[in-house]
N, C-alpha and C. Protein backbone atom coordinates (compact mmCIF):
# COMPACT_ATOMS: atom_id res chain seq x y z
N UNK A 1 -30.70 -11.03 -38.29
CA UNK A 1 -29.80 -10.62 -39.36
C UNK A 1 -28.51 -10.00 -38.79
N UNK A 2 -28.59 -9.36 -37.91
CA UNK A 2 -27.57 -8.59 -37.47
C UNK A 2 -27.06 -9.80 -36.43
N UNK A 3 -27.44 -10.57 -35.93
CA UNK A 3 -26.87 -11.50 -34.99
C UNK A 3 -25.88 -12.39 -36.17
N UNK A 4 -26.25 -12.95 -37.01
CA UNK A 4 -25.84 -13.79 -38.07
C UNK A 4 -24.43 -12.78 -38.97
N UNK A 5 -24.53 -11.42 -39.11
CA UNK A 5 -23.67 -10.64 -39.49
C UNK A 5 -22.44 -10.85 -38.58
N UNK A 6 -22.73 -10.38 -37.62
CA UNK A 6 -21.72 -10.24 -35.77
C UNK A 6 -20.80 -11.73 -36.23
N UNK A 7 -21.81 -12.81 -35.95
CA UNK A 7 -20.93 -13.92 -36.21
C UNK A 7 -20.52 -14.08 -37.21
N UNK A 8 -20.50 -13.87 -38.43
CA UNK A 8 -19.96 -14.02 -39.87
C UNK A 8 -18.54 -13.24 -39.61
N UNK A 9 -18.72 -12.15 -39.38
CA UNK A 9 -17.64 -11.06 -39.18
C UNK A 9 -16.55 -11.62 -37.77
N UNK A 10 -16.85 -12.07 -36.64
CA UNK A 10 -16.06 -12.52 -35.91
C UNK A 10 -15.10 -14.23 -36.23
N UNK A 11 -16.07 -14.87 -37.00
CA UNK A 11 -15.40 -16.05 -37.12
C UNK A 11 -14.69 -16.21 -38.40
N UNK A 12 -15.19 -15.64 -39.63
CA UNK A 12 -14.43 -15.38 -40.49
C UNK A 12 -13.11 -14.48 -41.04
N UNK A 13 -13.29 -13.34 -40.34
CA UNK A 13 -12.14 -12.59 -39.80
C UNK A 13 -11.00 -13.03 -39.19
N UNK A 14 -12.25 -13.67 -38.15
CA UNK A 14 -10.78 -14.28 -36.96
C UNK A 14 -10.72 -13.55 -35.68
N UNK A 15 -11.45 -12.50 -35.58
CA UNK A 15 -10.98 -11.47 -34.70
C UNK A 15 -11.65 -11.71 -32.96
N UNK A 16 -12.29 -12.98 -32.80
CA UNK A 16 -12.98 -13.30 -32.19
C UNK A 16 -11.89 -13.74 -30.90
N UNK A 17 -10.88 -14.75 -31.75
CA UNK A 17 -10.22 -15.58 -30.95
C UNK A 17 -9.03 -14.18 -30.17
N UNK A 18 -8.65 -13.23 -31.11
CA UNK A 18 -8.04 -12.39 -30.21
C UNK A 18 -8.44 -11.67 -29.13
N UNK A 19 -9.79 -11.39 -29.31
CA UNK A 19 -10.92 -10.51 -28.33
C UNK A 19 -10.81 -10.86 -27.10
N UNK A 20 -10.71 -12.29 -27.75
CA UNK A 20 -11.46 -13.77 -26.07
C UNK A 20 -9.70 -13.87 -25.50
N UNK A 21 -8.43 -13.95 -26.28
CA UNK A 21 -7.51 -14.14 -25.13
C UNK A 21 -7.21 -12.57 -24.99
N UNK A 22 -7.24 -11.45 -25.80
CA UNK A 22 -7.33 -9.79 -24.71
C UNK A 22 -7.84 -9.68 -23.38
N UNK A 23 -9.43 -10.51 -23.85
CA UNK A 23 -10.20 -10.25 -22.61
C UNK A 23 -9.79 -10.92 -21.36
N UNK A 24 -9.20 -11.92 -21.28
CA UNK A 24 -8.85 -13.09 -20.57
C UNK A 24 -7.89 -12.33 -19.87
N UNK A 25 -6.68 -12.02 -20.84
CA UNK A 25 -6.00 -11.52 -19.86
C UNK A 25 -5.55 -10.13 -19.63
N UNK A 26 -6.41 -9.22 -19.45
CA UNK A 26 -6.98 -8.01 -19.31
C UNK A 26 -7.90 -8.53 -17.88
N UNK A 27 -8.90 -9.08 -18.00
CA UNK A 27 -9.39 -9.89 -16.38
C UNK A 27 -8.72 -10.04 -15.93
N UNK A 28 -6.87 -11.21 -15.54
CA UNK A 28 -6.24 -11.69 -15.04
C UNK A 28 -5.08 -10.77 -14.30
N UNK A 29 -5.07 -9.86 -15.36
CA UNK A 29 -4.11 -8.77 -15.06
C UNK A 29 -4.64 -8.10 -14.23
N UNK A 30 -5.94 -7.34 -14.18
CA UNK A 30 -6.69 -6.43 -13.43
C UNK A 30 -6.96 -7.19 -12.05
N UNK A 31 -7.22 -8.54 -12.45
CA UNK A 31 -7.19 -9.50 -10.54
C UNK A 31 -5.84 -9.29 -10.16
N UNK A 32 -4.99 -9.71 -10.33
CA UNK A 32 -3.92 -9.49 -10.12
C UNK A 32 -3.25 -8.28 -9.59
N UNK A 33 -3.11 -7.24 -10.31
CA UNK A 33 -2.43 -6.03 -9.92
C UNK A 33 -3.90 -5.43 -8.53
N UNK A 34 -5.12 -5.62 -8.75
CA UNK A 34 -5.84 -5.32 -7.69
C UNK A 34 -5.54 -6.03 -6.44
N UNK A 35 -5.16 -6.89 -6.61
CA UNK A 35 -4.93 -7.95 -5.41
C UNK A 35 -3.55 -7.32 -4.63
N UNK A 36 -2.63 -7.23 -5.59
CA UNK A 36 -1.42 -6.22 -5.26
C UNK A 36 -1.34 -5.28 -3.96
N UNK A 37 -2.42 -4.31 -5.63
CA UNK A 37 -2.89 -3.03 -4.79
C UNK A 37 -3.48 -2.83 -3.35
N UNK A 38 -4.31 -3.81 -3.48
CA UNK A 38 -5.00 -3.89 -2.04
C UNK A 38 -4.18 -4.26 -1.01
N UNK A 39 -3.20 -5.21 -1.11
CA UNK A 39 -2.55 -5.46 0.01
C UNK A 39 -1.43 -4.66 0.55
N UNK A 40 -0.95 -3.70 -0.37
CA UNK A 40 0.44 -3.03 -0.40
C UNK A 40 -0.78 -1.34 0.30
N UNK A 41 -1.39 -0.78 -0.39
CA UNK A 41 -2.21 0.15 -0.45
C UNK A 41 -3.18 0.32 -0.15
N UNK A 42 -4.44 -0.48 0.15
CA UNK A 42 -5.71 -0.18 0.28
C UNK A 42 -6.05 -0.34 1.75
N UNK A 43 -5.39 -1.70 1.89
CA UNK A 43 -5.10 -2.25 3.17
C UNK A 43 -4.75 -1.45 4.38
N UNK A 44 -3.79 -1.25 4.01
CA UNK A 44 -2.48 -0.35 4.71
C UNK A 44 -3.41 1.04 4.69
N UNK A 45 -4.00 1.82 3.95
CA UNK A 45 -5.10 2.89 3.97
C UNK A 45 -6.26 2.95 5.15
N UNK A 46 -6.84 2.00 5.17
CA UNK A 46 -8.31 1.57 5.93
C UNK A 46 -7.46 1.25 7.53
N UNK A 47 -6.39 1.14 7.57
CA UNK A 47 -5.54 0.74 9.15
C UNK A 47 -4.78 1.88 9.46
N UNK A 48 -4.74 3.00 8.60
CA UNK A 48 -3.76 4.23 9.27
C UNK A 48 -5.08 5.18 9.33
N UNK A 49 -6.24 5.15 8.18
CA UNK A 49 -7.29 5.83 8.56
C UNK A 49 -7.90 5.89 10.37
N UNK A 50 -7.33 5.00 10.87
CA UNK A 50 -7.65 5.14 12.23
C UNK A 50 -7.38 6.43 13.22
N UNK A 51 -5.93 6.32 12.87
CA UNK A 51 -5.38 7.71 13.13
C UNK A 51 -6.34 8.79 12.96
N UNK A 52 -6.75 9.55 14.01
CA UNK A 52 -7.42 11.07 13.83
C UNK A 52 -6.53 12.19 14.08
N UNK A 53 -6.45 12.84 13.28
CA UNK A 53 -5.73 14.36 13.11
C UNK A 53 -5.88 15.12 14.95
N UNK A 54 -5.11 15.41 15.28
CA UNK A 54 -4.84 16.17 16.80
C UNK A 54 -3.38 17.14 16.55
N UNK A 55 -3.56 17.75 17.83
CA UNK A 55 -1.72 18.65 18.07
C UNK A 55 -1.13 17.72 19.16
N UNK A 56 0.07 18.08 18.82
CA UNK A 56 1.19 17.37 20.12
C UNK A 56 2.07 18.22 20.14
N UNK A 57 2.74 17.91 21.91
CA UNK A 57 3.45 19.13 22.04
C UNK A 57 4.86 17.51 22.22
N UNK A 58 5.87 18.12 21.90
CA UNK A 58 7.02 17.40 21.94
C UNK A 58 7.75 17.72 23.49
N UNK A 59 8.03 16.33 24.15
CA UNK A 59 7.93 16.43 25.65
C UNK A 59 10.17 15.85 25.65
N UNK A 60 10.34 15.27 24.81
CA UNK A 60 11.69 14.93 24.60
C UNK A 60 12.05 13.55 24.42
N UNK A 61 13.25 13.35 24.52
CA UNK A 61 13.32 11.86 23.81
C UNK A 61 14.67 10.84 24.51
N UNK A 62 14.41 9.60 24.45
CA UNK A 62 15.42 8.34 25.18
C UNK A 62 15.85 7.07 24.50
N UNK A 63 17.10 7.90 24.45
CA UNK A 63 18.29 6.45 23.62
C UNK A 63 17.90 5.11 24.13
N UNK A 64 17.44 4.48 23.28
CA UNK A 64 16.92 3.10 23.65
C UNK A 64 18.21 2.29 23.65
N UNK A 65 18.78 1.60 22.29
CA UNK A 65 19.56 0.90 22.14
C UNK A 65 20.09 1.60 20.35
N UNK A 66 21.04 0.47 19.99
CA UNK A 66 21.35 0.60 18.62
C UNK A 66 20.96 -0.69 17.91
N UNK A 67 20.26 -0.53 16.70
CA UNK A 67 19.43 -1.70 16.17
C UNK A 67 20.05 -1.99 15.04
N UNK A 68 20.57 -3.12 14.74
CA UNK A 68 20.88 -3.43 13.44
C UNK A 68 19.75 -3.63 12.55
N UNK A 69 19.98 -3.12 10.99
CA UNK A 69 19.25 -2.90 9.96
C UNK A 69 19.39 -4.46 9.61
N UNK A 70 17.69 -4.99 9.16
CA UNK A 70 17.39 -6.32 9.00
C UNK A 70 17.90 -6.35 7.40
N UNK A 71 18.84 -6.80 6.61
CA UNK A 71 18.96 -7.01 5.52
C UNK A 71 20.20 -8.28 5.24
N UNK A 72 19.44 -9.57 4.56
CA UNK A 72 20.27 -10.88 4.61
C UNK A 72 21.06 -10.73 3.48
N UNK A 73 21.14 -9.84 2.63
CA UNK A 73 21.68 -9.45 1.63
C UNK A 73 23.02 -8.80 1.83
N UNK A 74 23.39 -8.05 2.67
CA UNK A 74 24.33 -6.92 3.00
C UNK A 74 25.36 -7.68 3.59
N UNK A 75 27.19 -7.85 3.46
CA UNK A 75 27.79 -8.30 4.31
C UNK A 75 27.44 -7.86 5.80
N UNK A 76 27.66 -6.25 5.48
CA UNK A 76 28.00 -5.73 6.19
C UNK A 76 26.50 -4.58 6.19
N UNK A 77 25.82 -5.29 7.70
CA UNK A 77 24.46 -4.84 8.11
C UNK A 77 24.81 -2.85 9.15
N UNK A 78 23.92 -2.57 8.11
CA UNK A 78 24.14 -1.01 8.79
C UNK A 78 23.09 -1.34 10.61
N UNK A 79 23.19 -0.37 10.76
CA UNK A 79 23.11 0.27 12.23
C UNK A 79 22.03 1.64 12.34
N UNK A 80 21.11 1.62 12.85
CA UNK A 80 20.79 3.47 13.36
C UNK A 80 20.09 3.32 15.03
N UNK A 81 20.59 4.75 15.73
CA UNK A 81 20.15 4.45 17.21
C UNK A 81 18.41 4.65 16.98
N UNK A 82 18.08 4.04 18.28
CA UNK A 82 16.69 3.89 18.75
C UNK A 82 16.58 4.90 20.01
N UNK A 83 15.72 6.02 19.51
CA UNK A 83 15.18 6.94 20.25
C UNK A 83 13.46 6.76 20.53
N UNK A 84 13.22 6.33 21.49
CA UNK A 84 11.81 6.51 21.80
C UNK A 84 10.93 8.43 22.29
N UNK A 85 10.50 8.72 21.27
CA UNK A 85 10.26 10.05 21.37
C UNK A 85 8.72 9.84 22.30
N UNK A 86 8.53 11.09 23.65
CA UNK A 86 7.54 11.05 24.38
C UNK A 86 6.43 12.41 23.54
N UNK A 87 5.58 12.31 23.84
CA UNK A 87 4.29 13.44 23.37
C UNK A 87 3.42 13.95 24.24
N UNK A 88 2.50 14.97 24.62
CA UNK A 88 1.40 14.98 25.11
C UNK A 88 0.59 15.65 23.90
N UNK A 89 -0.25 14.70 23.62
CA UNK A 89 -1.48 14.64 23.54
C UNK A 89 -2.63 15.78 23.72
N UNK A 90 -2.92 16.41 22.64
CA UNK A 90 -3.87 17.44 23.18
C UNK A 90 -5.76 16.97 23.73
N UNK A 91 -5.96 17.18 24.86
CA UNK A 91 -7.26 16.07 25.41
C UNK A 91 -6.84 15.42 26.00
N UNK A 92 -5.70 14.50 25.97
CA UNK A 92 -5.43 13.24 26.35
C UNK A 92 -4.80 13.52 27.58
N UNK A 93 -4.85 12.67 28.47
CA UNK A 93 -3.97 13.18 30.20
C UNK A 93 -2.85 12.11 30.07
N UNK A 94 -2.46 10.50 29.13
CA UNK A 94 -1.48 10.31 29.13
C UNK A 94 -0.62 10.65 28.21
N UNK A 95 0.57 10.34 28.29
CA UNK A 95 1.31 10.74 27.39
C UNK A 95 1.05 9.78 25.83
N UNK A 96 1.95 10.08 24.98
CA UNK A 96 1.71 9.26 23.58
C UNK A 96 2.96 8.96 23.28
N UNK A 97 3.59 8.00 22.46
CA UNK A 97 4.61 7.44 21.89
C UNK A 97 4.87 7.69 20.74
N UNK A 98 5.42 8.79 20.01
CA UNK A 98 5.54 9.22 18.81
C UNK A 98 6.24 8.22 17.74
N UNK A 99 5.65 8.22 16.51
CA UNK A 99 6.37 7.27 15.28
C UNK A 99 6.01 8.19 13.79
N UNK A 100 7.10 7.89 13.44
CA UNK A 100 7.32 9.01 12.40
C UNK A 100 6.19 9.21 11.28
N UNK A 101 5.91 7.30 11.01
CA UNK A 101 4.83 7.63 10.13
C UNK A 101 4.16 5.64 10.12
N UNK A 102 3.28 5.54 9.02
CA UNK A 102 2.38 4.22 9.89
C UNK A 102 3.52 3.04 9.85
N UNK A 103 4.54 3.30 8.73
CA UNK A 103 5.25 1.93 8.56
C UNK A 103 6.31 1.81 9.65
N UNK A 104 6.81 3.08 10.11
CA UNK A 104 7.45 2.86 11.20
C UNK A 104 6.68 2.38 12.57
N UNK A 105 5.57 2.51 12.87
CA UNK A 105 4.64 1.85 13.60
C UNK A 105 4.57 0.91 13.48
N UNK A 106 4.61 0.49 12.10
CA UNK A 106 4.29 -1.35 11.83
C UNK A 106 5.46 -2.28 12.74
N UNK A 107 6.86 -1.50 12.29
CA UNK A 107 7.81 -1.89 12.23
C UNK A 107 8.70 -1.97 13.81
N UNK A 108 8.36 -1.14 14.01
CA UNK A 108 8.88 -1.01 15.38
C UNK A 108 7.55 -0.21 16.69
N UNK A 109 7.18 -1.42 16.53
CA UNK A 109 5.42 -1.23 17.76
C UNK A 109 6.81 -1.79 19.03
N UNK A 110 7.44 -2.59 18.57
CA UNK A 110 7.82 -3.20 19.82
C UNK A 110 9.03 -2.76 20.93
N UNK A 111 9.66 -2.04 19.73
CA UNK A 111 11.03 -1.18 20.11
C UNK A 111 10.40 0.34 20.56
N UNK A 112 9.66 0.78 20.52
CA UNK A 112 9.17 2.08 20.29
C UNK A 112 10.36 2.85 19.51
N UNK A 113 10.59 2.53 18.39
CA UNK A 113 11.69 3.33 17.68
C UNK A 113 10.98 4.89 17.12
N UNK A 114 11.09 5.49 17.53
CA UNK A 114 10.55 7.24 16.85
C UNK A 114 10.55 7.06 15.07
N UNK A 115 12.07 6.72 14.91
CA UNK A 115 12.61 6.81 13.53
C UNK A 115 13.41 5.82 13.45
N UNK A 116 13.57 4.90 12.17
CA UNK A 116 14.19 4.01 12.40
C UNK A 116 14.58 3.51 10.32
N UNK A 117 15.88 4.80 10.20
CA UNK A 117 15.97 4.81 8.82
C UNK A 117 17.19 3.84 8.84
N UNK A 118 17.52 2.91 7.40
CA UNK A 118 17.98 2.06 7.56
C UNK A 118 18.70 1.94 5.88
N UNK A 119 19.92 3.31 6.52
CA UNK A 119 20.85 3.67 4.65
C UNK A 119 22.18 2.49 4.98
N UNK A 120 22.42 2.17 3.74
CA UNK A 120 24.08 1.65 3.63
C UNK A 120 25.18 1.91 4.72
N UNK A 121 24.69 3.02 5.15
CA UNK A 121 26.10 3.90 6.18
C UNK A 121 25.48 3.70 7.39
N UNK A 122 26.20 3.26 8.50
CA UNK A 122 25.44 3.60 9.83
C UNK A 122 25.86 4.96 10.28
N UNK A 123 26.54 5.91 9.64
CA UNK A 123 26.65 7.08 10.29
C UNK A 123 25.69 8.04 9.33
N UNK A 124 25.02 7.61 8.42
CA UNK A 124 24.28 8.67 7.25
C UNK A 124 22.44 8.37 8.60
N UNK A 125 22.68 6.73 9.25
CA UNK A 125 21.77 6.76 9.88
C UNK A 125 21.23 7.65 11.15
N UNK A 126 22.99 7.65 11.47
CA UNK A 126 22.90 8.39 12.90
C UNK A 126 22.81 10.09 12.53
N UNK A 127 22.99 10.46 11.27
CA UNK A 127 22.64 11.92 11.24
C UNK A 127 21.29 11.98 11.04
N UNK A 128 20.69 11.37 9.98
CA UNK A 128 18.97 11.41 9.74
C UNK A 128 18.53 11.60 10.81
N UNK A 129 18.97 10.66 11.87
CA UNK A 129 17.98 10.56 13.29
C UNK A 129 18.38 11.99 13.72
N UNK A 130 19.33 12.04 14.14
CA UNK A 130 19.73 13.57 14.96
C UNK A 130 19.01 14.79 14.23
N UNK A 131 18.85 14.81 12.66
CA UNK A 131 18.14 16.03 12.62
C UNK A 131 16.23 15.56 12.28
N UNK A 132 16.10 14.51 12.35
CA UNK A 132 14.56 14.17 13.34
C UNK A 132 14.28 14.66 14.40
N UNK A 133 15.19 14.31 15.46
CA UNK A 133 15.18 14.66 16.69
C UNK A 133 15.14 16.54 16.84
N UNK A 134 16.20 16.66 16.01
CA UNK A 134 16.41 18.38 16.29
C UNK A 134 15.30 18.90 15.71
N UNK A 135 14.51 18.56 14.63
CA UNK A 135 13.17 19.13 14.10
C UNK A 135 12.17 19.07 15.02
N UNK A 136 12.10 18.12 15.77
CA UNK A 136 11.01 17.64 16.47
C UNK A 136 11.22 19.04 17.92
N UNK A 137 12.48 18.88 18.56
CA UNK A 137 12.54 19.92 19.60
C UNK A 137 12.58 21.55 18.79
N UNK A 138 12.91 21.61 17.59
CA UNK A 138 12.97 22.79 17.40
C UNK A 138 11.13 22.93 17.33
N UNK A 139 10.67 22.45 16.59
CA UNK A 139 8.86 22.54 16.47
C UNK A 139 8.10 22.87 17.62
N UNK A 140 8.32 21.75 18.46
CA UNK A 140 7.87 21.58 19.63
C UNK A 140 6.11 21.27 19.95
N UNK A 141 5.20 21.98 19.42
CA UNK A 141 4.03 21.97 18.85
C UNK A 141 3.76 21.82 17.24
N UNK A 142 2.91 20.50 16.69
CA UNK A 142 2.78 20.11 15.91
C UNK A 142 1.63 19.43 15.68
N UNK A 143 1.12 19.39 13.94
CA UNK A 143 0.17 18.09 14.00
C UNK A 143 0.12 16.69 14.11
N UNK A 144 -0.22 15.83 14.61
CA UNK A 144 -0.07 14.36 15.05
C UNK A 144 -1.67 13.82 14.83
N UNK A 145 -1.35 12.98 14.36
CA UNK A 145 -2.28 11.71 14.29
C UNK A 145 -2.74 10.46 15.80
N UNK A 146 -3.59 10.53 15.98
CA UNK A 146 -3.88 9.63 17.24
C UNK A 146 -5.02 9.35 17.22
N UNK A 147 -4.63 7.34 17.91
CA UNK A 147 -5.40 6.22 17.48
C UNK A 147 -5.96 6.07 18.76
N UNK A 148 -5.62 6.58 19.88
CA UNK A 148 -6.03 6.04 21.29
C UNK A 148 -5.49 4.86 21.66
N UNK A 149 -5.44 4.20 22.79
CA UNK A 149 -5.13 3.02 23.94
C UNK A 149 -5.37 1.74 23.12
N UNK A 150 -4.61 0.83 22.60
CA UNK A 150 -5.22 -0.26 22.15
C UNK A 150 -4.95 -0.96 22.81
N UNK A 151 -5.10 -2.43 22.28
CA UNK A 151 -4.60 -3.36 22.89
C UNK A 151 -3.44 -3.46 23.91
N UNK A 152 -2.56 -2.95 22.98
CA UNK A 152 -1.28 -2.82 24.40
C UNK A 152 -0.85 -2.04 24.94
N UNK A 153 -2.76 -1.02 25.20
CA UNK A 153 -2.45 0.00 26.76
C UNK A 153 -1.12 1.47 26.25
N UNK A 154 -0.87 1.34 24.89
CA UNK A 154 -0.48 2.42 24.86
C UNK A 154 -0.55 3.84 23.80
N UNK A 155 -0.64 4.94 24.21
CA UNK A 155 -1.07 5.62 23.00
C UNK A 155 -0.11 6.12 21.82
N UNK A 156 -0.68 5.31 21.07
CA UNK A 156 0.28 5.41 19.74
C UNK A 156 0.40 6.49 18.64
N UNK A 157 1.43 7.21 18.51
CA UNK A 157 1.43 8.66 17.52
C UNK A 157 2.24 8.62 16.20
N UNK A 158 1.06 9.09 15.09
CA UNK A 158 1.53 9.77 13.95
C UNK A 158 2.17 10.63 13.87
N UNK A 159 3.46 11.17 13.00
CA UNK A 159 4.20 12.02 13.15
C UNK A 159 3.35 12.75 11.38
N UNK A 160 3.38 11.71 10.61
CA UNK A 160 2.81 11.88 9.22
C UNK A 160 2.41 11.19 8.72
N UNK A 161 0.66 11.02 7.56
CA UNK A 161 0.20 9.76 6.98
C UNK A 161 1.32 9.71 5.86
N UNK A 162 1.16 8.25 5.24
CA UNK A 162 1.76 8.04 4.33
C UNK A 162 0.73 7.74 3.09
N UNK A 163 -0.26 6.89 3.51
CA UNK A 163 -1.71 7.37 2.26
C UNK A 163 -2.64 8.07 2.07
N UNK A 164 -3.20 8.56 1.15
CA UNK A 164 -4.35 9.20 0.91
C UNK A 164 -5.51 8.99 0.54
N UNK A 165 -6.79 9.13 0.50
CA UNK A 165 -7.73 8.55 0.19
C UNK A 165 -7.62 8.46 -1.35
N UNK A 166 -7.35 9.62 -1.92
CA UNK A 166 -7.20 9.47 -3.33
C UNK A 166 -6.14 8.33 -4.12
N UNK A 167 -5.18 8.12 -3.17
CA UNK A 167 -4.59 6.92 -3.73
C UNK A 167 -5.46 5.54 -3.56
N UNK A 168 -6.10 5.32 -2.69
CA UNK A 168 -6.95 4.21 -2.41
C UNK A 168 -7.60 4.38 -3.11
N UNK A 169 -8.15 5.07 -3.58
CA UNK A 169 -9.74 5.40 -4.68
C UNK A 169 -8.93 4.49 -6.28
N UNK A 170 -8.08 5.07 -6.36
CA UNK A 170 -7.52 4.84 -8.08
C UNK A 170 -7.54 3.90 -7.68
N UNK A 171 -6.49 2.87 -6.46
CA UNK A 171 -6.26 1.58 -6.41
C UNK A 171 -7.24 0.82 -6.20
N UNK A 172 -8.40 1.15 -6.21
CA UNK A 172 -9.24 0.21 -6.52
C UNK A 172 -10.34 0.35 -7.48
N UNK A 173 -10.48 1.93 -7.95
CA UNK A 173 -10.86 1.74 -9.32
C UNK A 173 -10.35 1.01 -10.46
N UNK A 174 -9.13 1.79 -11.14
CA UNK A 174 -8.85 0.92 -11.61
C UNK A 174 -8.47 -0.08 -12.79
N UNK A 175 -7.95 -1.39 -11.11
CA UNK A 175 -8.31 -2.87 -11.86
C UNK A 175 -9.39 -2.87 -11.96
N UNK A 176 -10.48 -2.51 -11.15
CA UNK A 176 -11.53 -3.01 -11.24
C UNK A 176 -12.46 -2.48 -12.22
N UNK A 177 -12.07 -1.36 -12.79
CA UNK A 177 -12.75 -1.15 -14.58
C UNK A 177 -11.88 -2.16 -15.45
N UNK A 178 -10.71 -2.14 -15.23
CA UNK A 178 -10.15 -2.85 -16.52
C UNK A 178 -11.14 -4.66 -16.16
N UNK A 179 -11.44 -5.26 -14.70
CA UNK A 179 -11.90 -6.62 -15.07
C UNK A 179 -13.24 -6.06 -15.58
N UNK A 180 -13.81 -5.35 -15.23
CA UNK A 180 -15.17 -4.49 -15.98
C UNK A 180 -15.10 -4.79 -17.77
N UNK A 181 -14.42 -4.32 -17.85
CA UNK A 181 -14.47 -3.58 -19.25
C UNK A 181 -14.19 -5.25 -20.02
N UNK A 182 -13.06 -5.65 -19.74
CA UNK A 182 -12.85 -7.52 -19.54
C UNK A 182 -13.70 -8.04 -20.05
N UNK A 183 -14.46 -8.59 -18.99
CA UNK A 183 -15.80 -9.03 -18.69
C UNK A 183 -16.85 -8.47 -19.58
N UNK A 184 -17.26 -7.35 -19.91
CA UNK A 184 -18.35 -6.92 -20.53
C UNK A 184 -18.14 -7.35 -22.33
N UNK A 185 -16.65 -6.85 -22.63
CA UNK A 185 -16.13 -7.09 -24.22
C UNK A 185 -16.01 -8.89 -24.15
N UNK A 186 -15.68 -9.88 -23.32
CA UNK A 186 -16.02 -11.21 -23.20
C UNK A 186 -17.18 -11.58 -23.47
N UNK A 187 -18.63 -11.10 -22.49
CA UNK A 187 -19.36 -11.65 -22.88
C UNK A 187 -20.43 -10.86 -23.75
N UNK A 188 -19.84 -10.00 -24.67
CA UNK A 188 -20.25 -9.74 -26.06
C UNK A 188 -19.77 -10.27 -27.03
N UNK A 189 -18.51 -11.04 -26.78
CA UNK A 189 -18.08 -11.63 -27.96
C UNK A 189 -18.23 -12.82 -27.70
N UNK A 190 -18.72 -13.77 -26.46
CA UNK A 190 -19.07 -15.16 -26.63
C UNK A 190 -20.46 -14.86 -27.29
N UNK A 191 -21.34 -14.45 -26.78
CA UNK A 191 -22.80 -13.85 -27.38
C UNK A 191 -22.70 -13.63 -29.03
N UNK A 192 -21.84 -13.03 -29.52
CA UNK A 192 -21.68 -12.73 -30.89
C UNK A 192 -21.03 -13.94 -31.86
N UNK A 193 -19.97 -14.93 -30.86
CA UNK A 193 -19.56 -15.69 -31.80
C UNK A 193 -19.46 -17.35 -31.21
N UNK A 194 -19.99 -17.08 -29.64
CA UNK A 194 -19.91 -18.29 -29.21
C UNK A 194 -18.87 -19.19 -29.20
N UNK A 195 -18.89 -20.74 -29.05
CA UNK A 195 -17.77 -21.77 -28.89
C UNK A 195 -17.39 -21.88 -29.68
N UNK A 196 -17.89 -21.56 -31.41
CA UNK A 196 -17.68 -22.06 -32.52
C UNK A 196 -16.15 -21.72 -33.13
N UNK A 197 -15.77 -20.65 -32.36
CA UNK A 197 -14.81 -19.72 -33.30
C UNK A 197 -13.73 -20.61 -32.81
N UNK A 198 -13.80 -21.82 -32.08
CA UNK A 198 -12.35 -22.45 -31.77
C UNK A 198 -12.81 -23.99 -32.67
N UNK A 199 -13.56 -24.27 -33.13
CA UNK A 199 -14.29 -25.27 -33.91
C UNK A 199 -13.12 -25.69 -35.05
N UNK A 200 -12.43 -24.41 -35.75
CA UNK A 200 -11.73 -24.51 -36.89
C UNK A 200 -10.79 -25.07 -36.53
N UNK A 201 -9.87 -24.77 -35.43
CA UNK A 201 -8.68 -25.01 -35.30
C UNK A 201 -8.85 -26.64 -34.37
N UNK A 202 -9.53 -27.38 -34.13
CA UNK A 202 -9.98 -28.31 -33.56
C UNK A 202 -9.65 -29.39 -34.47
N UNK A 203 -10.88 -28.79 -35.78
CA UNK A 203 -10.53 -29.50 -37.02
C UNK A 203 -9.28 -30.12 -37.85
N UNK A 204 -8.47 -28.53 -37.39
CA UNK A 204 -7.21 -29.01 -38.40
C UNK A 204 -6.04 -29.85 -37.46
N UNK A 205 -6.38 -30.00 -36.34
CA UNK A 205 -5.63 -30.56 -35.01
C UNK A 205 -6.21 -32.12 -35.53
N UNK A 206 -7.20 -32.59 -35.85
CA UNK A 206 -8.09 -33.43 -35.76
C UNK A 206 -7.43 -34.21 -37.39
């Protein structure tokens, strides 16, 4: 009786066919923006988690070169210098290669750039860096993040994380209640009203 109600009420109403494309794309959306999430955030989380919390003492720093800012957009491509900042390592007997934070790691593993900000102005660049640099010698002892010797034999340093576990947590809760919730209101309303509720409009196509 109550099964026969459910369907009376969903197909005669109508309210069936809205349920089923909500749900649809309420699923699609939640794959989607999770898929996002994970690659921008979750990802990027589980690869700086490597980093373990340590002190570093700031040992000083060497003008590499001047790097032009990658942007195909800009006539006119800004500029900031490349300082490779040195560390020791508390425990550690070699030295470490300081990077400001994981994306600058990403970004410049190869340059050893310390800091490597990249404004409209190449002189708004060259001050940022200089008072990096002057923070770093004024500090001198600090907390740092360190991953140990990898692959390419050198020890690589956090200056600061950029994620948190709690951001990873939401980003993958969630989408993943909204395909939940999706999914569960879907297959209560195929259960309640089945294939039939598209039967009508078949008809009048027909």
């Amino acid at each position: 009786m109550a099964l026969r109600r459910c369907h009376r009420l969903c197909n005669v109403i109508g309210i069936a066919k809205y349920v089923f494309l909500t749900c649809v794309s309420l699923i699609t959306c939640g794959v989607i923006v999770g898929g996002i999430l994970a690659y921008l955030i979750i990802l990027p989380y589980y690869r700086e988690a490597r980093f373990e919390q340590t002190s570093c003492v700031y040992l000083g720093e060497e003008m590499k070169r001047i790097i032009d800012c990658e942007s195909k957009c800009a006539k006119d491509r800004s500029s900031y210098p490349c300082y490779m900042v040195r560390v020791n390592i508390s425990g550690v007997p070699e030295q470490g290669v300081l990077f400001e934070n994981f994306l600058t790691y990403l970004e410049q593993d190869k340059t050893n750039c310390s800091s490597a900000p990249c404004l409209p102005e190449a002189v708004e660049n060259v001050e940022m860096t200089r008072r990096y640099i002057k923070t770093l010698r004024r500090r001198r002892n600090f907390t740092c993040y360190f991953r140990g010797p990898d692959s390419r034999q050198k020890n690589s340093v956090l200056l600061t994380k950029i994620y948190t576990k709690e951001q990873a947590k939401h980003c993958a809760i969630w989408p993943a209640f909204a395909v939940s919730i999706g999914a569960i209101v879907l297959i209560g309303t195929h259960y309640c009203a089945g294939c039939t509720v598209w039967t009508q409009d078949k008809t009048v196509i027909a």
